[in-house]
Protein backbone atom coordinates (compact mmCIF):
# COMPACT_ATOMS: atom_id res chain seq x y z
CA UNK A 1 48.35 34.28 53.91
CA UNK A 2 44.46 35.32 53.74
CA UNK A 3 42.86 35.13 57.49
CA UNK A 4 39.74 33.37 55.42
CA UNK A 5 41.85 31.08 54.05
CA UNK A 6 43.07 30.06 57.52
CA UNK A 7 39.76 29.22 58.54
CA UNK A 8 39.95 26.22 56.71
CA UNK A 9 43.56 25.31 55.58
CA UNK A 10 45.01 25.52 59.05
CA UNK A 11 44.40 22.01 60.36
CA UNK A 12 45.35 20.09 56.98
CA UNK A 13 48.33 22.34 55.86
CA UNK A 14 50.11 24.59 58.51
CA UNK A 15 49.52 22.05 61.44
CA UNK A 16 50.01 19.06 59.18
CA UNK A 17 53.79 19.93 58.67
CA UNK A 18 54.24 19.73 62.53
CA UNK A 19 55.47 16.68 63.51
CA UNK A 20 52.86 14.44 65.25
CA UNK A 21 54.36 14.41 68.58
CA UNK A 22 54.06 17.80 68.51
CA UNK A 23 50.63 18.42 67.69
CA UNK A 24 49.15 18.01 71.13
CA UNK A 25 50.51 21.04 72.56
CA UNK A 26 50.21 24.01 70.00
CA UNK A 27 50.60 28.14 70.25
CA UNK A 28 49.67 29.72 67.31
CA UNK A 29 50.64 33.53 67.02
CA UNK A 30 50.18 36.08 64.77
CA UNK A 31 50.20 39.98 64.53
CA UNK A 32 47.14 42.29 64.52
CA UNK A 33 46.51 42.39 61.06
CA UNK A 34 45.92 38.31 60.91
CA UNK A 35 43.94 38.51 64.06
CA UNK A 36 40.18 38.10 62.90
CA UNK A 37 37.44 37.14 64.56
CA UNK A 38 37.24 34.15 62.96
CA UNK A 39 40.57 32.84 63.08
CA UNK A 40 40.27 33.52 66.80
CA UNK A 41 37.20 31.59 66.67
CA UNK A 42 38.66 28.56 64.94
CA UNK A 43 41.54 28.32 67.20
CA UNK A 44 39.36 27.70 69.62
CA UNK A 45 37.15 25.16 68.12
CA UNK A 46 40.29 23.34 67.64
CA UNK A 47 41.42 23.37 71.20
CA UNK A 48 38.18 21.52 72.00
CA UNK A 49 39.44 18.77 70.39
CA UNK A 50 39.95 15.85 72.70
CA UNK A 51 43.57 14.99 73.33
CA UNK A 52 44.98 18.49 71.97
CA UNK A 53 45.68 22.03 73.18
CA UNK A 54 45.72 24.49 70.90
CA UNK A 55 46.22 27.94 72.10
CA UNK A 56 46.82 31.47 70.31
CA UNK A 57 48.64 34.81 70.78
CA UNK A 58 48.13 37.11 68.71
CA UNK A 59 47.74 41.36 68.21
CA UNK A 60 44.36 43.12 69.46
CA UNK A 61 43.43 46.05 68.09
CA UNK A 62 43.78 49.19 70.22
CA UNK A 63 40.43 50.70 69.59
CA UNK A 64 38.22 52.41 72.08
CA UNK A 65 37.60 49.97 74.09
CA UNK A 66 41.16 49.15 74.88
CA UNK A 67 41.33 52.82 74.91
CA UNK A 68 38.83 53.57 77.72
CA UNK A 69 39.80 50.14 79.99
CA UNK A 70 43.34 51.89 79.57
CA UNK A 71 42.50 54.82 80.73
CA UNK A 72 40.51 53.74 83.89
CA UNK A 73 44.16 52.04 85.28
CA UNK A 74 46.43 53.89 87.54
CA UNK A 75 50.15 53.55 87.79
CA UNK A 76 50.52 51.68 90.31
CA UNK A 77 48.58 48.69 88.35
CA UNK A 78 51.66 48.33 85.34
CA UNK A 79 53.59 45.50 86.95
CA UNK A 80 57.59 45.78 85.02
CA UNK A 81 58.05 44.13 81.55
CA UNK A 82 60.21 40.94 82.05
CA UNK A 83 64.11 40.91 80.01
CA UNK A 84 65.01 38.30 77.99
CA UNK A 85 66.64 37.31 80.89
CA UNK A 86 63.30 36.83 82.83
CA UNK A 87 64.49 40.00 85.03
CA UNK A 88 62.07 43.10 85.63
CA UNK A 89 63.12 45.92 83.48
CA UNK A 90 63.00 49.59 85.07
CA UNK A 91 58.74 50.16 85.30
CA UNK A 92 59.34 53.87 83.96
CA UNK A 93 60.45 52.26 80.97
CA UNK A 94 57.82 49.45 80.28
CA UNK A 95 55.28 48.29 81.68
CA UNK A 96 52.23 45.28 81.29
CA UNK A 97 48.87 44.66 82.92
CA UNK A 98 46.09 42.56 81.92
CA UNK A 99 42.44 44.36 80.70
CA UNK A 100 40.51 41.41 80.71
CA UNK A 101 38.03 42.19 83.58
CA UNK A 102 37.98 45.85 82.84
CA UNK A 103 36.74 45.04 79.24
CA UNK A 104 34.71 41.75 80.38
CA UNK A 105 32.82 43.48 83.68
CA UNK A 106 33.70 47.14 83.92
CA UNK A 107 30.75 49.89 83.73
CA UNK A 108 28.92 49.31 79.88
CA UNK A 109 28.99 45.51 80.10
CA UNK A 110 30.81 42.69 78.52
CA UNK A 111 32.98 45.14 75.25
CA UNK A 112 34.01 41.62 74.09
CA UNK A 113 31.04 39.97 73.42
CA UNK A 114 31.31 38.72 70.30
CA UNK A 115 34.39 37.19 70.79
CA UNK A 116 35.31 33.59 72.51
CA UNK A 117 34.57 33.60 76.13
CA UNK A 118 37.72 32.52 77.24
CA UNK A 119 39.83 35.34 75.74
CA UNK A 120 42.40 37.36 77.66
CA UNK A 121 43.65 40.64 76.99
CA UNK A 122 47.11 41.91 78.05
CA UNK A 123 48.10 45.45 77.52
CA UNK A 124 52.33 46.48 77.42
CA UNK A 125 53.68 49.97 77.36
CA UNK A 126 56.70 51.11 76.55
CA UNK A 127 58.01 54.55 76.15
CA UNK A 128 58.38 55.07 72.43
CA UNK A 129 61.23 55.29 70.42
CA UNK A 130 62.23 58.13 67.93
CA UNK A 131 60.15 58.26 64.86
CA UNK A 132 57.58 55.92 65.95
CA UNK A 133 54.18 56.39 64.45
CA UNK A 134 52.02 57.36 67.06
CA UNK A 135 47.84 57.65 68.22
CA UNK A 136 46.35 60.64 70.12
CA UNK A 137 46.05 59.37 72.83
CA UNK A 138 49.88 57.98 73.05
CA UNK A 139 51.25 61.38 71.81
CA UNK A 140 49.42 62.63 74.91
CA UNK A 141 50.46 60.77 78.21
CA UNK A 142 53.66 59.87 76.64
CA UNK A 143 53.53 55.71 76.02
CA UNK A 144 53.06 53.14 73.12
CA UNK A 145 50.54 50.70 73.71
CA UNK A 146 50.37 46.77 72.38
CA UNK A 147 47.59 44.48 72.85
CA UNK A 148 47.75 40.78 72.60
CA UNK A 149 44.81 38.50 73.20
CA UNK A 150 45.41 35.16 73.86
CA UNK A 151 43.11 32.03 75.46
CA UNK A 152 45.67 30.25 77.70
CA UNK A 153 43.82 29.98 80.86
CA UNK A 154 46.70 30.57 83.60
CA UNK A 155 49.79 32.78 83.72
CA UNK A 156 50.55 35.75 84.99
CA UNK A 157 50.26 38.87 82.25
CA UNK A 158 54.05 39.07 82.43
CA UNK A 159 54.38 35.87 81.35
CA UNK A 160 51.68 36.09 78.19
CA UNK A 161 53.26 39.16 77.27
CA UNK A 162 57.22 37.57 77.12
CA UNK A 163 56.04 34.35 75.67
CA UNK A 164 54.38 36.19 72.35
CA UNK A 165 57.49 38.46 72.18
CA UNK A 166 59.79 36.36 69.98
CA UNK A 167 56.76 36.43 67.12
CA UNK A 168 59.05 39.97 66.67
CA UNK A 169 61.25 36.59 64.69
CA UNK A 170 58.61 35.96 62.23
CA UNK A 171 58.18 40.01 61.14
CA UNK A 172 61.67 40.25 61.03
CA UNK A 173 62.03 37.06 58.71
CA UNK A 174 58.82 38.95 56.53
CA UNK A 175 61.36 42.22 56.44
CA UNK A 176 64.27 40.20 54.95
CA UNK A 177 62.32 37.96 52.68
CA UNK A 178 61.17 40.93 50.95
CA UNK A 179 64.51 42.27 50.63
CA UNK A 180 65.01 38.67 48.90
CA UNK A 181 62.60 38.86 46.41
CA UNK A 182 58.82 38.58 47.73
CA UNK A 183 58.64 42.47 48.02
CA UNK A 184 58.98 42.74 44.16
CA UNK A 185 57.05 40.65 42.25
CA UNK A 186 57.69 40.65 38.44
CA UNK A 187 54.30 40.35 36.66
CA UNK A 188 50.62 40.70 36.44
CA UNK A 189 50.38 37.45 36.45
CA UNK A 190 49.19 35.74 39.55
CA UNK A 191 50.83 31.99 38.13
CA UNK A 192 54.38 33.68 37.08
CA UNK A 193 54.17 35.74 40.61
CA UNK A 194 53.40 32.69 42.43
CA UNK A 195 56.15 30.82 41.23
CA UNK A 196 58.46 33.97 41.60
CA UNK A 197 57.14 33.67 45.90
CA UNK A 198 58.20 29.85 45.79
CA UNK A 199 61.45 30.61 44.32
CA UNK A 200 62.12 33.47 46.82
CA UNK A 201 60.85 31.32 49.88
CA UNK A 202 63.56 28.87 48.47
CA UNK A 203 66.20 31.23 48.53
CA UNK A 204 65.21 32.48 51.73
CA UNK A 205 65.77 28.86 53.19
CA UNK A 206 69.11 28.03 51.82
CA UNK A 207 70.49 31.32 53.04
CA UNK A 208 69.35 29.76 57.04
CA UNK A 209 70.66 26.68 55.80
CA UNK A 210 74.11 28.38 54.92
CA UNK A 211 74.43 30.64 58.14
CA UNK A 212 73.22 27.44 60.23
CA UNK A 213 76.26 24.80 58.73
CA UNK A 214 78.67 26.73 56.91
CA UNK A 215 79.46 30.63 58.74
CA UNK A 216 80.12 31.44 62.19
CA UNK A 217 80.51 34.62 64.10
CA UNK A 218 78.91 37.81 62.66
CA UNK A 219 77.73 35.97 59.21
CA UNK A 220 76.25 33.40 61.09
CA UNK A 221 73.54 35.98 62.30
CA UNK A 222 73.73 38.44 59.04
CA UNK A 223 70.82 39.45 57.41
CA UNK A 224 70.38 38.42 53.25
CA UNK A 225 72.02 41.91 51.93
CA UNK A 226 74.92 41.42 53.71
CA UNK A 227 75.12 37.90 52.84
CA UNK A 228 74.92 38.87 48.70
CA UNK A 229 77.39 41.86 49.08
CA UNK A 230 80.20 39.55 51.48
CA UNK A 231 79.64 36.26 50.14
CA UNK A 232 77.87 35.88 47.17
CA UNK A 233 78.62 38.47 44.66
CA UNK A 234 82.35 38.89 44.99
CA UNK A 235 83.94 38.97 41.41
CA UNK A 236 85.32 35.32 41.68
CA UNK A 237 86.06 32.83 38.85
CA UNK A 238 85.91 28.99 38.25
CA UNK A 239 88.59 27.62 36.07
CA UNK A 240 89.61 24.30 35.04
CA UNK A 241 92.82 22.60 35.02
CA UNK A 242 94.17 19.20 35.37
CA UNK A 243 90.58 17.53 35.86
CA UNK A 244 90.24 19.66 38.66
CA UNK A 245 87.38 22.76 38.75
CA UNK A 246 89.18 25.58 41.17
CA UNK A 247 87.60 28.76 42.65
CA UNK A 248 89.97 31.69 42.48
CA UNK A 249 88.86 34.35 44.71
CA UNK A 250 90.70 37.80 44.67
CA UNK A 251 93.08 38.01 48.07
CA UNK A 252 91.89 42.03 48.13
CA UNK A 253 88.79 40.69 48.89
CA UNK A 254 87.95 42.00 52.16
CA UNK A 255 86.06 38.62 52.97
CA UNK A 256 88.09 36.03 51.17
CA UNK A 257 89.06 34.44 54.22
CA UNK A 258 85.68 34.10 55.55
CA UNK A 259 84.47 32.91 52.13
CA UNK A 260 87.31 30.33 51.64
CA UNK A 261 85.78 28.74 55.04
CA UNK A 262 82.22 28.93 54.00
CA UNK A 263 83.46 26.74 50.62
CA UNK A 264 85.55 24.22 53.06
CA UNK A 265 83.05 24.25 55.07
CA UNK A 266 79.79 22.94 52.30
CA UNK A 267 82.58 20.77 50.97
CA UNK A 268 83.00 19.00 54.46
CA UNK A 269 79.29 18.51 54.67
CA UNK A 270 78.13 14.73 54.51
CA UNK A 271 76.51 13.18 52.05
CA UNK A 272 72.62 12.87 52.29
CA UNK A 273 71.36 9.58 52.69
């Protein structure tokens, strides 16, 4: 979605679908590339709304000033990247500290200026895995840096840094929707490729729906190509006989069985009311 269009569709379409109990309390998170100023900026106009708390954590830019505040930190500053366990991890592997008073009140005054006042900035390294695309500066002391800004007023940078982990979730569902159909849209035509994107986002739902009710085990966590090759293009047929509509699905099937329980399993589904 368009950062501009954020600034005002947010609080009557994205929030609106949120039930209203659960409007009070609100983290909004996004990567670097949604990140603007003035999504940032709205955010924080609506967490001044009486009754409501509506924080963000979202990607920073690692430009120069990130640059220099990292730069101006010793080792011994990096306190250990928490597991998903909430246990330390080994600080030679990863690493997080916060840059908000290096950037806010170091030497060269306030670098953040023109953003809201009560922004954070957390900083994580980790050592960087093969093939990774990497800056200068990373290439040279050996670590990949992340930024993540955020306006929650307390916690510890451990803490802001594991909580906006999981938006990982949302890329990964971006990966696999464009393996589903949103990565290749079929015209030039912004009406026939915007009905193409609902269609996809469609397909991506059902397949949730399907590993959430109907598969178990490794299928219940498998990605959309595995899904088509194991499930939903094997060469089965659908005959009729004695009133009756029957699936035949070849036994040489390496997945019949698993298949035959995903059908028993949609069949055994109630009714909706």
């Amino acid at each position: 979605m368009d950062p501009a269009a954020l600034d005002y569709d947010l609080p009557p379409t994205a929030i609106a679908q949120v039930p209203a109990r659960y409007r009070r309390n609100l983290l909004i998170t996004c990567d670097g590339a949604g990140a603007t100023l003035d999504l940032v900026k709205h955010i924080t106009t609506l967490n001044t709304a009486p009754g409501r708390r509506v924080h963000y954590s979202v990607g920073f830019d690692l430009d120069h000033r990130g640059r220099t505040a990292i730069s101006q930190l010793a080792d011994s500053d990096w306190d250990p990247v928490l597991d998903h366990r909430g246990r330390p991890r080994d600080p030679d592997d990863a690493g997080v500290v916060e840059l908000t008073g290096l950037l806010r009140r170091s030497v060269g005054g306030d670098r953040l200026a023109t953003w809201p006042a009560d922004m954070r900035i957390v900083c994580r390294r980790e050592r960087p895995s093969a093939g990774a695309q990497l800056s200068l500066m990373e290439e040279t002391d050996g670590w990949r840096y992340q930024l993540v800004a955020t306006n929650t007023p307390t916690g510890h940078a451990q803490f802001l840094e594991a909580r906006h982990r999981p938006h990982a979730r949302v890329e990964d569902r971006i990966r696999t929707g464009k393996n589903t159909g949103i990565g290749h849209l079929p015209s030039r035509s912004f009406a026939l490729n915007q009905a193409w994107c609902v269609a996809a986002t469609i397909g991506c739902d059902l397949l949730c729906w399907l590993r959430l009710l109907c598969l178990d085990g490794p299928l219940a966590k498998a990605e959309p190509k595995t899904l088509r090759y194991r499930l939903l293009h094997p060469a089965a047929r659908l005959v009729r006989g004695q009133r009756k509509r029957k699936i035949k699905i070849p036994e040489s099937w390496p997945w019949a069985r698993e298949l035959e329980a995903c059908f028993l399993a949609v069949f055994a589904l109630p009714a909706p009311t």
